[in-house]
PDB file of N, CA and C in Angstrom:
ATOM      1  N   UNK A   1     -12.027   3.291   0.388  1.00  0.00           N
ATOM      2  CA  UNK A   1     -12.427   2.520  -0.768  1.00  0.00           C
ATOM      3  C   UNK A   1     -13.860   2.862  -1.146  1.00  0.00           C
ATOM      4  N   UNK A   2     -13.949   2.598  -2.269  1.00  0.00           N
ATOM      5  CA  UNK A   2     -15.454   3.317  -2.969  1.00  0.00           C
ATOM      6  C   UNK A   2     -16.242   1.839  -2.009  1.00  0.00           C
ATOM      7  N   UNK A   3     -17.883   2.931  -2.244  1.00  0.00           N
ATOM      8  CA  UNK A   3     -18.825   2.188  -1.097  1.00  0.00           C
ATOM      9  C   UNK A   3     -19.624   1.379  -2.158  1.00  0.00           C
ATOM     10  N   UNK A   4     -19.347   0.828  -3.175  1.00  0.00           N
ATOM     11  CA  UNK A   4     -20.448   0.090  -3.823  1.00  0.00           C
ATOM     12  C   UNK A   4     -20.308  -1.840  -3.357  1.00  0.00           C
ATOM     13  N   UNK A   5     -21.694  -1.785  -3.875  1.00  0.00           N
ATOM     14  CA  UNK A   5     -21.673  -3.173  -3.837  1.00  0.00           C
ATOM     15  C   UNK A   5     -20.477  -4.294  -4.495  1.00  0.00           C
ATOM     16  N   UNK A   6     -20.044  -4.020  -5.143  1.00  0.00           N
ATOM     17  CA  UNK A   6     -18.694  -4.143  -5.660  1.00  0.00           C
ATOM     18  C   UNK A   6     -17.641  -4.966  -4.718  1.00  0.00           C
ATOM     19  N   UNK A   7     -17.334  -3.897  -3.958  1.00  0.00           N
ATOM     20  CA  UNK A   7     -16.687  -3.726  -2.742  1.00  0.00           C
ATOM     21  C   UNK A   7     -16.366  -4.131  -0.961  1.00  0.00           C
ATOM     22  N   UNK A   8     -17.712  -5.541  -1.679  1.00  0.00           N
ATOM     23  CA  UNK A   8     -18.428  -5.599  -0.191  1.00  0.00           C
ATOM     24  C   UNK A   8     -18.306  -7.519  -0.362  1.00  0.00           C
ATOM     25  N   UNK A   9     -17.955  -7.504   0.733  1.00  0.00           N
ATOM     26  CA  UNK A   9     -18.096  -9.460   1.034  1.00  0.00           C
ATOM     27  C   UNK A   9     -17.127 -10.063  -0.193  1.00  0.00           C
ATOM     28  N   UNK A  10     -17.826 -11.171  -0.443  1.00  0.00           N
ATOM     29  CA  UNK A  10     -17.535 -12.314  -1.387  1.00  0.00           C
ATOM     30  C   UNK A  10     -16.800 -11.590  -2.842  1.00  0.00           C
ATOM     31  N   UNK A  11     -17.652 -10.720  -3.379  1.00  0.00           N
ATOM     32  CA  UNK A  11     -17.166  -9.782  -4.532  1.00  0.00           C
ATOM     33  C   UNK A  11     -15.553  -9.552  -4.501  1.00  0.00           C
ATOM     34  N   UNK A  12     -15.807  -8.539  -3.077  1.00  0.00           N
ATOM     35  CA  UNK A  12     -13.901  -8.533  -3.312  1.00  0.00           C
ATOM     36  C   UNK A  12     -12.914  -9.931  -2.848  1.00  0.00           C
ATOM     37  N   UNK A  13     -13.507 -10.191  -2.148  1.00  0.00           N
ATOM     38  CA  UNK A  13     -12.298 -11.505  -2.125  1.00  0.00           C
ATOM     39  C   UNK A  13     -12.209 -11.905  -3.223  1.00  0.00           C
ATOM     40  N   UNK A  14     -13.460 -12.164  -4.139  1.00  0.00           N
ATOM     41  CA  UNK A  14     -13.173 -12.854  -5.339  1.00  0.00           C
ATOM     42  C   UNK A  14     -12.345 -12.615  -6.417  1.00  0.00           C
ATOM     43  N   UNK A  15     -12.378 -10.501  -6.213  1.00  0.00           N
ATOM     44  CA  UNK A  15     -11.812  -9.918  -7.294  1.00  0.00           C
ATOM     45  C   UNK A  15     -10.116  -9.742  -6.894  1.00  0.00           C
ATOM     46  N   UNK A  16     -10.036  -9.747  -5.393  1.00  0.00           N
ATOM     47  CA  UNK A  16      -8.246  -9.113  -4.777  1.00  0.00           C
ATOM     48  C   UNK A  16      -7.790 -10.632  -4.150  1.00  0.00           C
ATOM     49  N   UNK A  17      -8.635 -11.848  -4.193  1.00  0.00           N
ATOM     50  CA  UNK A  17      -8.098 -12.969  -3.517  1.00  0.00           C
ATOM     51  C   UNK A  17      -7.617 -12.703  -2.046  1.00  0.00           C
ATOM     52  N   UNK A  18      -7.774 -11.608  -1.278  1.00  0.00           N
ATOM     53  CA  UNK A  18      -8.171 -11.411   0.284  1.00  0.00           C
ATOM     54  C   UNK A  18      -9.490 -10.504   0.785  1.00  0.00           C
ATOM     55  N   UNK A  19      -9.516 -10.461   2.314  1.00  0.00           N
ATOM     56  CA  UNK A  19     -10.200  -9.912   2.803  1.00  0.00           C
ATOM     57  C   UNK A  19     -10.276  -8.282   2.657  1.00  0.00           C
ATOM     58  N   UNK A  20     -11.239  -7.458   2.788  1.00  0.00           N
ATOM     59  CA  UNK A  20     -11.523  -6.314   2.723  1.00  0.00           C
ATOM     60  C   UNK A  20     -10.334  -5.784   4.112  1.00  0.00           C
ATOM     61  N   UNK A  21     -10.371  -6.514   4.952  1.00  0.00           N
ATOM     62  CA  UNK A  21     -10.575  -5.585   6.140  1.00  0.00           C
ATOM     63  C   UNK A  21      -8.714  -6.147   6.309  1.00  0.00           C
ATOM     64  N   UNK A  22      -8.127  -7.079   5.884  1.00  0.00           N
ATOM     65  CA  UNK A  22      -6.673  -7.280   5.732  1.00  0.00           C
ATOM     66  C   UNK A  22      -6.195  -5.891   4.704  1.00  0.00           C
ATOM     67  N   UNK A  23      -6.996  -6.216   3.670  1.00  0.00           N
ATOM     68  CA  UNK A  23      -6.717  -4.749   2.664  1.00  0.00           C
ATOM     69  C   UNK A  23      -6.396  -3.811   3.428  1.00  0.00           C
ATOM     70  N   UNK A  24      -7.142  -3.273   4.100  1.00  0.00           N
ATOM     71  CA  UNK A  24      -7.379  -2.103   4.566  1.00  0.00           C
ATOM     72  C   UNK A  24      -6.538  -2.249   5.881  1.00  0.00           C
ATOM     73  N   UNK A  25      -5.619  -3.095   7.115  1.00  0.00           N
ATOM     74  CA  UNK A  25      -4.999  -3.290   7.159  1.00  0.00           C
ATOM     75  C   UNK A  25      -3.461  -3.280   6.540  1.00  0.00           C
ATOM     76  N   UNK A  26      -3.359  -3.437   5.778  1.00  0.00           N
ATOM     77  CA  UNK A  26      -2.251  -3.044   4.599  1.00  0.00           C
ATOM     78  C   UNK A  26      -1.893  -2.257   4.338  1.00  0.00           C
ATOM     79  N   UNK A  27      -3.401  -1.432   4.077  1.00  0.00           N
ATOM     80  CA  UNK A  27      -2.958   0.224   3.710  1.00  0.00           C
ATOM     81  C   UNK A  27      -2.803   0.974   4.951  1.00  0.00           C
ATOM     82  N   UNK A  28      -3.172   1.010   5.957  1.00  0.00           N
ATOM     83  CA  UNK A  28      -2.807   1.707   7.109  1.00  0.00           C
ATOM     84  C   UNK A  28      -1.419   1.336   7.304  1.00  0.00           C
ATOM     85  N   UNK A  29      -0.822   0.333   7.227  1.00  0.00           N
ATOM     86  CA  UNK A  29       0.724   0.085   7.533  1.00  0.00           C
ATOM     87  C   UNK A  29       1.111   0.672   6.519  1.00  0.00           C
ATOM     88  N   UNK A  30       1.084   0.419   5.709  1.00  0.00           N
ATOM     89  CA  UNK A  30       1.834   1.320   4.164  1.00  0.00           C
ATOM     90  C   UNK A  30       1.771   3.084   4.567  1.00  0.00           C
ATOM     91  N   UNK A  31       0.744   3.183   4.778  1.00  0.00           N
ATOM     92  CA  UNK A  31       0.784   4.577   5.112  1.00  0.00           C
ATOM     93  C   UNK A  31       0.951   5.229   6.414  1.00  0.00           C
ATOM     94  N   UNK A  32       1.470   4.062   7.869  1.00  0.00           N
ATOM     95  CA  UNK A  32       2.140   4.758   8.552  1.00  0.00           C
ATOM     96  C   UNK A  32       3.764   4.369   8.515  1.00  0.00           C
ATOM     97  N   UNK A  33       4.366   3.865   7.175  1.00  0.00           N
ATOM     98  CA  UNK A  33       5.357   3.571   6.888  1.00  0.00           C
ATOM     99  C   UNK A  33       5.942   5.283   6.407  1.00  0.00           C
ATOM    100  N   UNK A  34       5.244   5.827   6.303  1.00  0.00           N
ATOM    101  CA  UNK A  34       5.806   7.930   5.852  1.00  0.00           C
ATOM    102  C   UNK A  34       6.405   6.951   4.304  1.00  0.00           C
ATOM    103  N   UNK A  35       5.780   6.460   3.499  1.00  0.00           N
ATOM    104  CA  UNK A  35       6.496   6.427   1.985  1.00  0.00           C
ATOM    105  C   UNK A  35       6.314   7.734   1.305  1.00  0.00           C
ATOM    106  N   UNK A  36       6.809   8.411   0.660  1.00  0.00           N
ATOM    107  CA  UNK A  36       6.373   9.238  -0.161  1.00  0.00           C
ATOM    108  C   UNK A  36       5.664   8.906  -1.283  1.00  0.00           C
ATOM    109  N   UNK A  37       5.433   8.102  -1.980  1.00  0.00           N
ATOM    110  CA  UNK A  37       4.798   7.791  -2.768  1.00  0.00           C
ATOM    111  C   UNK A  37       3.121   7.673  -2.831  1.00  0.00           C
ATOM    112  N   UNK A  38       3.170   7.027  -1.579  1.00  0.00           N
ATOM    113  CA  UNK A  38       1.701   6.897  -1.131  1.00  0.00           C
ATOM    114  C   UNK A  38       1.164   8.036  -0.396  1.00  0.00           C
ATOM    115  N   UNK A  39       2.093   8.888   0.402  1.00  0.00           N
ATOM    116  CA  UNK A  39       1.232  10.263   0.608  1.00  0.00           C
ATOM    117  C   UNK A  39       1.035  11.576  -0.536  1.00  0.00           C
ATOM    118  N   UNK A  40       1.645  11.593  -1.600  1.00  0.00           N
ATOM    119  CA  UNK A  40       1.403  12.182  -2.210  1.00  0.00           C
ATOM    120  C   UNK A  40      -0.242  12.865  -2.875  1.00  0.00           C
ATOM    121  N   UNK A  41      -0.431  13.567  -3.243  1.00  0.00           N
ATOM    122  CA  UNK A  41      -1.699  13.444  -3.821  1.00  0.00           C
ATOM    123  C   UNK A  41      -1.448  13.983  -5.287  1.00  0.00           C
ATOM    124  N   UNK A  42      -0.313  14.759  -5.966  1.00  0.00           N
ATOM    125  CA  UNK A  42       0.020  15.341  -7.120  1.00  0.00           C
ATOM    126  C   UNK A  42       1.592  14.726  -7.545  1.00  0.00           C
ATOM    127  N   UNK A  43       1.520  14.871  -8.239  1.00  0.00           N
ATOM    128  CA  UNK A  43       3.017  14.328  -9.652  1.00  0.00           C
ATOM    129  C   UNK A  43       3.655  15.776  -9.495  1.00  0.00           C
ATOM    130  N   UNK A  44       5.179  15.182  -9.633  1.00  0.00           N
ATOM    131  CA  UNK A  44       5.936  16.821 -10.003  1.00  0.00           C
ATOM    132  C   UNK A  44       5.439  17.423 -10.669  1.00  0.00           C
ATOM    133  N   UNK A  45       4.144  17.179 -11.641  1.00  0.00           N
ATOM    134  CA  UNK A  45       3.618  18.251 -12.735  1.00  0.00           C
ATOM    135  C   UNK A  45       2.285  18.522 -12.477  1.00  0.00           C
ATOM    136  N   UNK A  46       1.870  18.582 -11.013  1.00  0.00           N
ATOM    137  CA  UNK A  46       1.080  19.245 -10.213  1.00  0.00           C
ATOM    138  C   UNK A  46      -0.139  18.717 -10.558  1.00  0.00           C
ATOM    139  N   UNK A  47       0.071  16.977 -11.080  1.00  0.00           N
ATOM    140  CA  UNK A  47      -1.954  16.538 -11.543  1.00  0.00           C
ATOM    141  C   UNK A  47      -1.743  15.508 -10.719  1.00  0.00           C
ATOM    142  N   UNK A  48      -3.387  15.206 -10.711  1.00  0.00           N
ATOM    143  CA  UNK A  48      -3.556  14.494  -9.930  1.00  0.00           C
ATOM    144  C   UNK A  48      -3.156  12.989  -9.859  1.00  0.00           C
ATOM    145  N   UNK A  49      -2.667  12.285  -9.326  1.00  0.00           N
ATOM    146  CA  UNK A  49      -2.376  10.912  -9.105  1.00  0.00           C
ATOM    147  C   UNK A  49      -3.578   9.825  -9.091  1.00  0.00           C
ATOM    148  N   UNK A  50      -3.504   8.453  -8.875  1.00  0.00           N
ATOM    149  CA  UNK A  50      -4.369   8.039  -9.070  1.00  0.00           C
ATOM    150  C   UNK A  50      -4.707   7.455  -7.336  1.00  0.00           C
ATOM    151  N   UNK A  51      -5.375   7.561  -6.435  1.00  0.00           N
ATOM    152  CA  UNK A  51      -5.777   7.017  -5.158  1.00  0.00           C
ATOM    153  C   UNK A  51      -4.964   5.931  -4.615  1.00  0.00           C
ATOM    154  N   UNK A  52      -4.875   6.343  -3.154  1.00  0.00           N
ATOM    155  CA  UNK A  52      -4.252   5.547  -2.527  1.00  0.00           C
ATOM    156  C   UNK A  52      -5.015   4.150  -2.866  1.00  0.00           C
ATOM    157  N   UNK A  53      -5.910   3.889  -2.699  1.00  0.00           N
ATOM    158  CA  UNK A  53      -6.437   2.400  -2.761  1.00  0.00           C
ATOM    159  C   UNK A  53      -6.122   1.601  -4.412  1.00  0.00           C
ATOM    160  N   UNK A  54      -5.899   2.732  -5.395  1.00  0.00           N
ATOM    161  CA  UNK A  54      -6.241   2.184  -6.496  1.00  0.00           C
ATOM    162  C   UNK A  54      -4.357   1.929  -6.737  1.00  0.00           C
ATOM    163  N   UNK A  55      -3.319   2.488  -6.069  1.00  0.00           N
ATOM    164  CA  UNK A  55      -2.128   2.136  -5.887  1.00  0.00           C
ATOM    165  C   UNK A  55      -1.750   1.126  -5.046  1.00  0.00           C
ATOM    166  N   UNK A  56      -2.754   0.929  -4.299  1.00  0.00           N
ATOM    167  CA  UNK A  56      -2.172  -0.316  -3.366  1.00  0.00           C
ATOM    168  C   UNK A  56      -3.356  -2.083  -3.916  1.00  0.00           C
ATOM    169  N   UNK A  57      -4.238  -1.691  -4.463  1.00  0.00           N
ATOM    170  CA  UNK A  57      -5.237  -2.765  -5.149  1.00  0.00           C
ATOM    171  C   UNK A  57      -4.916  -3.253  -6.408  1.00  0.00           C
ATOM    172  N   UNK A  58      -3.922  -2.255  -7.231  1.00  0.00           N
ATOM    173  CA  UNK A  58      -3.165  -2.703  -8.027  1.00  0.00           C
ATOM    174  C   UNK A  58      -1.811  -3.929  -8.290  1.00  0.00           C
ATOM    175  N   UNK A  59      -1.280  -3.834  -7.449  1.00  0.00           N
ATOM    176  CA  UNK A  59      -0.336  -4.503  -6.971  1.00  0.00           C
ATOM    177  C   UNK A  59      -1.019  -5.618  -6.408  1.00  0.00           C
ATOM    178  N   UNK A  60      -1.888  -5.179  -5.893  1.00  0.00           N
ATOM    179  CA  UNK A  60      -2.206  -6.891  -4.920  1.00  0.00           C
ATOM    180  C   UNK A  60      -3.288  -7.817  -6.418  1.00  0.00           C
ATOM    181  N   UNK A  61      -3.680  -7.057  -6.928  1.00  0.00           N
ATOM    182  CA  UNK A  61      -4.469  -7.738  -8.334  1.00  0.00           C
ATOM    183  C   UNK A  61      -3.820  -8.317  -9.001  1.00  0.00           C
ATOM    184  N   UNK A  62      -2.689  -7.553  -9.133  1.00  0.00           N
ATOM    185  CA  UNK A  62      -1.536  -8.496 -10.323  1.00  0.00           C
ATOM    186  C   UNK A  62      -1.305  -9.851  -9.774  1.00  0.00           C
ATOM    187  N   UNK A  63      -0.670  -9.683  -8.499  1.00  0.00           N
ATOM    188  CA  UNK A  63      -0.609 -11.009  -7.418  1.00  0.00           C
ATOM    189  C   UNK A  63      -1.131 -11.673  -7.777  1.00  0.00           C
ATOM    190  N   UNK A  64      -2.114 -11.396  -7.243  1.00  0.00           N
ATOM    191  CA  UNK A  64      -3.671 -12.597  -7.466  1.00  0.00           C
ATOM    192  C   UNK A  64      -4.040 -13.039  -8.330  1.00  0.00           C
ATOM    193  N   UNK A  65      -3.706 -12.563  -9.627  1.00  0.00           N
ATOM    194  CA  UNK A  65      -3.536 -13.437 -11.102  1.00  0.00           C
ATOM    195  C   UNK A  65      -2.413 -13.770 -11.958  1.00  0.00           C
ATOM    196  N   UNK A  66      -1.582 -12.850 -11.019  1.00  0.00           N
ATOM    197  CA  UNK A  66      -0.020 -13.287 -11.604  1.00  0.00           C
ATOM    198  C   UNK A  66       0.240 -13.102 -13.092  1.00  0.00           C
ATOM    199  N   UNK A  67      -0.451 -11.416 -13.313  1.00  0.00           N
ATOM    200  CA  UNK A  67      -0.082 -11.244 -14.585  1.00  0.00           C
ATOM    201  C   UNK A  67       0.871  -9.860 -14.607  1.00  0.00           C
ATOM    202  N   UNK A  68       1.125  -9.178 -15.694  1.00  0.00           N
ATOM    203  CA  UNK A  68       1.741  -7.778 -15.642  1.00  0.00           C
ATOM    204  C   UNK A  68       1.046  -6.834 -15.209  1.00  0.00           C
ATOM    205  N   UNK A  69       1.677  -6.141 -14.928  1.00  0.00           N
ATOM    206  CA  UNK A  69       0.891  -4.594 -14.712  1.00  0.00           C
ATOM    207  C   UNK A  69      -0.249  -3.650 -14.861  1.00  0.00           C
ATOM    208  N   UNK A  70       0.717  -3.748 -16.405  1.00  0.00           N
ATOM    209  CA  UNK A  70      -0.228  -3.391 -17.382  1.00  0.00           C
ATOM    210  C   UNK A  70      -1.945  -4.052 -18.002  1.00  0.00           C
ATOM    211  N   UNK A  71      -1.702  -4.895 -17.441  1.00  0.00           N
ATOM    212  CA  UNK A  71      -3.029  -5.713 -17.751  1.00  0.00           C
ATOM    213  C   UNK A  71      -4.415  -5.390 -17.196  1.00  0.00           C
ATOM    214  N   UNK A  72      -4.243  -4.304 -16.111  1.00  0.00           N
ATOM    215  CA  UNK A  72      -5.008  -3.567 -15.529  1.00  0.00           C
ATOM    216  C   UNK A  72      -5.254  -2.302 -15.408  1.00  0.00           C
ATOM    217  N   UNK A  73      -4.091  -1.425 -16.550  1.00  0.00           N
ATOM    218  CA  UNK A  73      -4.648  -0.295 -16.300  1.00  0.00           C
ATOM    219  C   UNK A  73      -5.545  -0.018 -17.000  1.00  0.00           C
ATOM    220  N   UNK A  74      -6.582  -0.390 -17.341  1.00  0.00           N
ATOM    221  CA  UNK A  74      -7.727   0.204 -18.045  1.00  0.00           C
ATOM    222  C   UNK A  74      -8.746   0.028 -16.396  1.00  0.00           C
ATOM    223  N   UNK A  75      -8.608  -0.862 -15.724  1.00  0.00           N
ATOM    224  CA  UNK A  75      -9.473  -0.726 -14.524  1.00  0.00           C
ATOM    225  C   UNK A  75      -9.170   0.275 -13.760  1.00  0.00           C
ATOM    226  N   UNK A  76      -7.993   0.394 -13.435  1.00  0.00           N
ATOM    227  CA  UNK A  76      -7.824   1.450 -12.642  1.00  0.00           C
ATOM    228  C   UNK A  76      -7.495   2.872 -13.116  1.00  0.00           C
ATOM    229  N   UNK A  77      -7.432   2.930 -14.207  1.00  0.00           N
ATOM    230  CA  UNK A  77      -7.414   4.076 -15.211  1.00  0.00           C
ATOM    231  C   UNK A  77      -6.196   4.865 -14.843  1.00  0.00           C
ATOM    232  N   UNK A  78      -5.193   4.617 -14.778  1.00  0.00           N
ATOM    233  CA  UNK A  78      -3.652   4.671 -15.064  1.00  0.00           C
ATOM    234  C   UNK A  78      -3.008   4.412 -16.225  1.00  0.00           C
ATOM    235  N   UNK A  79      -1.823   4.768 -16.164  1.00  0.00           N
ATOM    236  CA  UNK A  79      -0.734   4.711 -17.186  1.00  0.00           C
ATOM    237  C   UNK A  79       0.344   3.214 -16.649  1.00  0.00           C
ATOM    238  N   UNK A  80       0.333   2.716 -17.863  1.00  0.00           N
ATOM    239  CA  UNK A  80       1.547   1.520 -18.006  1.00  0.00           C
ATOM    240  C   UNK A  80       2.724   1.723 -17.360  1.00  0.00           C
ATOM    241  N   UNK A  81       3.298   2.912 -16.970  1.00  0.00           N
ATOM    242  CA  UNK A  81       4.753   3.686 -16.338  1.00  0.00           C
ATOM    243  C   UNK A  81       4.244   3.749 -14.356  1.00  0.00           C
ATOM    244  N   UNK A  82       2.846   4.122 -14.628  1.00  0.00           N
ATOM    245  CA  UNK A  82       2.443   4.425 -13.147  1.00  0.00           C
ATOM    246  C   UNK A  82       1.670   3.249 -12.655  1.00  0.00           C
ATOM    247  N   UNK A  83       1.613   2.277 -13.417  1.00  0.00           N
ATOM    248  CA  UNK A  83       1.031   0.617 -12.884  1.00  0.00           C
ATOM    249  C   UNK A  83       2.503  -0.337 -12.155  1.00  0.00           C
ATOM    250  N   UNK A  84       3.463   0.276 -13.392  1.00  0.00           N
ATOM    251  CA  UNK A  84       4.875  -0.413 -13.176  1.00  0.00           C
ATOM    252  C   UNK A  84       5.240   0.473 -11.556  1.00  0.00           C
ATOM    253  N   UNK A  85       4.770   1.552 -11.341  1.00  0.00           N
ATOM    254  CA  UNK A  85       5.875   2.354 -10.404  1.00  0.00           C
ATOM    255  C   UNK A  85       4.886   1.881  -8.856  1.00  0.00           C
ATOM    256  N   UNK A  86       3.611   1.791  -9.376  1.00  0.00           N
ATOM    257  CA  UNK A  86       2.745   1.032  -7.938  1.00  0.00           C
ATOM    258  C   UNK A  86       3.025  -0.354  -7.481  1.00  0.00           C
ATOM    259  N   UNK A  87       4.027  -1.009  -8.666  1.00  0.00           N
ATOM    260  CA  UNK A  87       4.163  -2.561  -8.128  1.00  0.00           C
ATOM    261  C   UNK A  87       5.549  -2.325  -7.277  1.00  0.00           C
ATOM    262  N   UNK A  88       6.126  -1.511  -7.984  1.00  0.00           N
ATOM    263  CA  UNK A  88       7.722  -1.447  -7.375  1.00  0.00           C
ATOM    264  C   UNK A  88       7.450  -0.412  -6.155  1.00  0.00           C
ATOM    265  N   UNK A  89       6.879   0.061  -5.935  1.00  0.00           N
ATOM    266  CA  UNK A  89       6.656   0.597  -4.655  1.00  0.00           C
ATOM    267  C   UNK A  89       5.857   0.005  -3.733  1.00  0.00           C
ATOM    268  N   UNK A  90       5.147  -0.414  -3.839  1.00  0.00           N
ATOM    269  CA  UNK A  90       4.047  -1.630  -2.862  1.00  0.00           C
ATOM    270  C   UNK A  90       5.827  -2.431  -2.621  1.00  0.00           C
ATOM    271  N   UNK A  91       5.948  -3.191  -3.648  1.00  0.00           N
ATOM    272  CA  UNK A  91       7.684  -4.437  -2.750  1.00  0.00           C
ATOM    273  C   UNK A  91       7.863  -3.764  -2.199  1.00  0.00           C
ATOM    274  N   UNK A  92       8.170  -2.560  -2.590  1.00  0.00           N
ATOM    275  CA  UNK A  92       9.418  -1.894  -1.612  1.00  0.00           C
ATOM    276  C   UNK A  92       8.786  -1.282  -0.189  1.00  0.00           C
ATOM    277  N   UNK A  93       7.347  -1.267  -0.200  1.00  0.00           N
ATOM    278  CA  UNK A  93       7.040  -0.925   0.628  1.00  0.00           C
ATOM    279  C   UNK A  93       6.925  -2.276   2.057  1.00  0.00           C
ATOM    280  N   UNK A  94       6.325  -3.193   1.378  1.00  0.00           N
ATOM    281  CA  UNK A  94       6.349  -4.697   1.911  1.00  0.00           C
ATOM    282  C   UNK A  94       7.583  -5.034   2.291  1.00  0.00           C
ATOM    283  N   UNK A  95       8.976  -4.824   1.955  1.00  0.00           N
ATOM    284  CA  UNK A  95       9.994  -5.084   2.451  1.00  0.00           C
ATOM    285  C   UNK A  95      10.460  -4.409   3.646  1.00  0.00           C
ATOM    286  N   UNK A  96      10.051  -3.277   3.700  1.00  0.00           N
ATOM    287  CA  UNK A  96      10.242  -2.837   4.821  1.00  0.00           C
ATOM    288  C   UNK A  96       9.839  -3.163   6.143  1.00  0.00           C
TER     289      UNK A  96
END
């Protein structure tokens, strides 16, 4: 996760409604779950994807305000198709 002040204490709980270090927790299980989704680093059309953190902080943001998807990709600077495909993959990853 990026190192700014941002990112640190009170800020993020405030902004993801949990802890940094559960986060990050999360993502280590997600990613010793072998998803393909989350190890990827390129799209079948060989560009770049958008970060593991910013695929798994997505999903947990919506949560936490209980809105659509889409309502965030201008933060995380994604597409409306690839906000929808990080929520349905985070469940599906959580279900497992």
């Amino acid at each position: 996760m990026p190192d700014s002040p941002l990112f640190r204490g009170a800020a993020f709980v405030m902004m993801f409604r949990l802890s940094r270090s559960r986060v990050e927790l999360l993502m280590r299980d997600i990613m010793a779950a072998d998803i393909p989704f989350y190890n990827g680093k390129k799209d079948c059309f060989r560009r770049e994807v958008p970060s593991i953190e910013a695929r798994i902080l997505l999903p947990l943001k919506t949560i936490a305000y209980g809105v659509a998807p889409h309502a965030f990709t201008d933060y995380f600077q994604m597409s409306e198709s690839m906000a929808r495909q990080c929520c349905l993959q985070f469940d599906a990853a959580v279900k497992q």
